[in-house]
C-alpha atoms as a PDB file:
ATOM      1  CA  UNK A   1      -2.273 -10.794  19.774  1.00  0.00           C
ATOM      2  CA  UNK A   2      -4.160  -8.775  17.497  1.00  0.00           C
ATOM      3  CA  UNK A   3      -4.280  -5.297  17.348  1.00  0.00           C
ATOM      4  CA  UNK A   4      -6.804  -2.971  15.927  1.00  0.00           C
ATOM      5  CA  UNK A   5      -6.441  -2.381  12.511  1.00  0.00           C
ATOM      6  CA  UNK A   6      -6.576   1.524  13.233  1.00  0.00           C
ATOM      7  CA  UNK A   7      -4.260   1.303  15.529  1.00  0.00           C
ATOM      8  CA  UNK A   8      -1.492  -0.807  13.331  1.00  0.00           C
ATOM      9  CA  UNK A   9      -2.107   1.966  10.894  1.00  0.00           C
ATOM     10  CA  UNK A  10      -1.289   4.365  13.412  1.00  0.00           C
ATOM     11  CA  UNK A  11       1.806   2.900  14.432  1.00  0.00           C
ATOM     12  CA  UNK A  12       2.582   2.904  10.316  1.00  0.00           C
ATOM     13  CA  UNK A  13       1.802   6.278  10.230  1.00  0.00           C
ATOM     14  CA  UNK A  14       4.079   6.989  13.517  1.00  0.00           C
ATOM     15  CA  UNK A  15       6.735   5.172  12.372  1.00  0.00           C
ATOM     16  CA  UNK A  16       6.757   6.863   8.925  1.00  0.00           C
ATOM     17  CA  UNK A  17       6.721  10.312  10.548  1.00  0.00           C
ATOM     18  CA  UNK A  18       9.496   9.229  12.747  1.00  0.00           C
ATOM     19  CA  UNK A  19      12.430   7.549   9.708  1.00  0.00           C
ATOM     20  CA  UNK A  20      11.132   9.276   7.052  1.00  0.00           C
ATOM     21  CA  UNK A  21      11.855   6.513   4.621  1.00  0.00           C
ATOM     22  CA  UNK A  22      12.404   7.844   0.915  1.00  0.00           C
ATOM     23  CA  UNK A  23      10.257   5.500  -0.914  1.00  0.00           C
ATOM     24  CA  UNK A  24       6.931   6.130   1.642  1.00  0.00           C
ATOM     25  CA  UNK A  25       3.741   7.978   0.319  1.00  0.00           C
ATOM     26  CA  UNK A  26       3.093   8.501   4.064  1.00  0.00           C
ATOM     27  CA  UNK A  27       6.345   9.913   4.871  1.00  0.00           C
ATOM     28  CA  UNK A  28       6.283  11.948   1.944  1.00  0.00           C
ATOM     29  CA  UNK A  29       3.137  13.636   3.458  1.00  0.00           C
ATOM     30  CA  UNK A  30       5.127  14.758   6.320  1.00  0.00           C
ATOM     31  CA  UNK A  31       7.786  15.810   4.270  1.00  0.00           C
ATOM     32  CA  UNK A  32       6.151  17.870   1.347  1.00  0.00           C
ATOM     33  CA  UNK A  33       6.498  21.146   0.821  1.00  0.00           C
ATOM     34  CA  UNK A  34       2.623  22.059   1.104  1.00  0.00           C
ATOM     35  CA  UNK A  35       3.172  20.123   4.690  1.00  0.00           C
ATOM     36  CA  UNK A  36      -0.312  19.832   6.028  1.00  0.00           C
ATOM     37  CA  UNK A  37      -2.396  21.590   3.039  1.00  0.00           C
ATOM     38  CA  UNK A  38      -1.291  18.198   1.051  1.00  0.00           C
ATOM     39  CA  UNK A  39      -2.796  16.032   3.749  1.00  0.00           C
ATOM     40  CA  UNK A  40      -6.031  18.649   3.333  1.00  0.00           C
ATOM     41  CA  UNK A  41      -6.649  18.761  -0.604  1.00  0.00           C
ATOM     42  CA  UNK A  42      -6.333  14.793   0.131  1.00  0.00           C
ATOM     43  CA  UNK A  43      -8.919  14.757   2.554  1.00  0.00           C
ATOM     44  CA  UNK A  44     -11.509  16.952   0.235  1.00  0.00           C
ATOM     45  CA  UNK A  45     -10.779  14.808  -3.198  1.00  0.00           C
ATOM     46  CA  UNK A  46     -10.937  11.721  -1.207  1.00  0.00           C
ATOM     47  CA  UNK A  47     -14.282  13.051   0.652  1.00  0.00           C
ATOM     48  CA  UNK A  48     -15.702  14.303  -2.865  1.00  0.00           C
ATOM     49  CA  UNK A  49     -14.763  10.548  -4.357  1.00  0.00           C
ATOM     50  CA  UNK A  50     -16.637   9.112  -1.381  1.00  0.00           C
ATOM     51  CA  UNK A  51     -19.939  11.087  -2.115  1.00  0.00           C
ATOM     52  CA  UNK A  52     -20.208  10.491  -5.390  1.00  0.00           C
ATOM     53  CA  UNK A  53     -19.453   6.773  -4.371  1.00  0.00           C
ATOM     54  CA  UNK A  54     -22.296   7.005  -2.303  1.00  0.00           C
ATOM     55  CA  UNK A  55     -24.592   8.486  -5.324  1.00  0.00           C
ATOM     56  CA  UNK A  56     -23.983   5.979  -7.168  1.00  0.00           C
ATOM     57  CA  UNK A  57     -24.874   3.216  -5.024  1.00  0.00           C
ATOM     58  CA  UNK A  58     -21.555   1.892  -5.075  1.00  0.00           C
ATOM     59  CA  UNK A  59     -20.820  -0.022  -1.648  1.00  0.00           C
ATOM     60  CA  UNK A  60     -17.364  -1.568  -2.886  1.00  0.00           C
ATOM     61  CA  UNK A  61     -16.183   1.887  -3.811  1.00  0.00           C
ATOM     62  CA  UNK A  62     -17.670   3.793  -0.747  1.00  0.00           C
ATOM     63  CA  UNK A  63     -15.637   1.359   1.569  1.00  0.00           C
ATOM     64  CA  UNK A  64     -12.697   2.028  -0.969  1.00  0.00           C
ATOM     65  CA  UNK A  65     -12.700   5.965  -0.224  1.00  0.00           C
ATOM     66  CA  UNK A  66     -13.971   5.679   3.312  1.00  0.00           C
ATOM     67  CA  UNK A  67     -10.557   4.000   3.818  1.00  0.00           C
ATOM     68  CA  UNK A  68      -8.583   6.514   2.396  1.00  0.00           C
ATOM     69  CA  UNK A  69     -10.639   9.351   4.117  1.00  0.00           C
ATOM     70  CA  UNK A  70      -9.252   7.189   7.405  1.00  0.00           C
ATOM     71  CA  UNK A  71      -6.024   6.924   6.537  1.00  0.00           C
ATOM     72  CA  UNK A  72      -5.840  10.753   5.685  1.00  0.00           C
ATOM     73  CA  UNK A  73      -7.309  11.860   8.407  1.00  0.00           C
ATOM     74  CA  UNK A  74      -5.037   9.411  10.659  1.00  0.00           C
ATOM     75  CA  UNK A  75      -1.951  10.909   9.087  1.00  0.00           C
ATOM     76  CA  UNK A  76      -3.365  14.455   9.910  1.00  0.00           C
ATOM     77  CA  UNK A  77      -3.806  13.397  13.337  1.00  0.00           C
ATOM     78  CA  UNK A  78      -0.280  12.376  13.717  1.00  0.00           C
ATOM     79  CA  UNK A  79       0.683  15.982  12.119  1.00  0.00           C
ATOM     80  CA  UNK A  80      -0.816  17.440  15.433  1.00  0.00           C
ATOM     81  CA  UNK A  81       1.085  15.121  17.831  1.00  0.00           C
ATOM     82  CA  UNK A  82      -2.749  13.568  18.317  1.00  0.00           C
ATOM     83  CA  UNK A  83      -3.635   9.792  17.996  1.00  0.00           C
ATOM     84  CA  UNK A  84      -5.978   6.918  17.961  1.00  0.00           C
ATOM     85  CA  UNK A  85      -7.005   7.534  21.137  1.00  0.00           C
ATOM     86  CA  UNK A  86      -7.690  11.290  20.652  1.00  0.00           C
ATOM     87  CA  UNK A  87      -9.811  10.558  18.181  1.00  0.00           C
ATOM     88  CA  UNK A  88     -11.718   7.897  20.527  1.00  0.00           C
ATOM     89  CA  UNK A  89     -11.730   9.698  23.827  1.00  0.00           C
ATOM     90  CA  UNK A  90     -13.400  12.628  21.911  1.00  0.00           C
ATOM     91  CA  UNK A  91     -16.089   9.655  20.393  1.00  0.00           C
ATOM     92  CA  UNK A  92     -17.196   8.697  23.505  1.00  0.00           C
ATOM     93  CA  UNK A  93     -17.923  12.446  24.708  1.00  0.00           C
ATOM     94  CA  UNK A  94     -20.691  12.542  21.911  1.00  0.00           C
ATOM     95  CA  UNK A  95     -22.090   9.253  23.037  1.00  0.00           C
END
């Protein structure tokens, strides 16, 4: 049984927001003090890193900071009591 890797990540995510475990970058997201502008700045440097990833031809490091745009933007998702499925149902309107 095999779940999506998005959605394991999710449930991560979930879970983190949830126990709040000290020693957890991702529950540390939910906790800081700039709450959700933390998960934002994170987005944009990840997003710049990813472009100029992309500029420079660099496919290992554009899968790098694609991954961390994910993760971010899963995190922020979870922020706003959204989830995986959110994120799909509004994907398959555009198709």
């Amino acid at each position: 049984m095999t779940e999506d890797v998005l959605d394991e990540l999710f449930d991560v995510i979930e879970d983190r927001k949830r126990e709040l475990p000290e020693d957890s970058y991702t529950a540390s997201l939910f906790t800081h003090e700039k709450g959700e502008n933390a998960v934002l700045e994170k987005l944009g440097e990840e997003s710049t890193e990813l472009l100029l990833a992309a500029k420079d031809g660099d496919d290992e490091e554009i899968a790098h900071e694609s991954a961390d745009i994910v993760y971010h933007l899963l995190v922020l998702l979870a922020m706003h009591d959204l989830d995986v499925d959110d994120l799909r149902e509004e994907l398959r309107k555009r198709r």
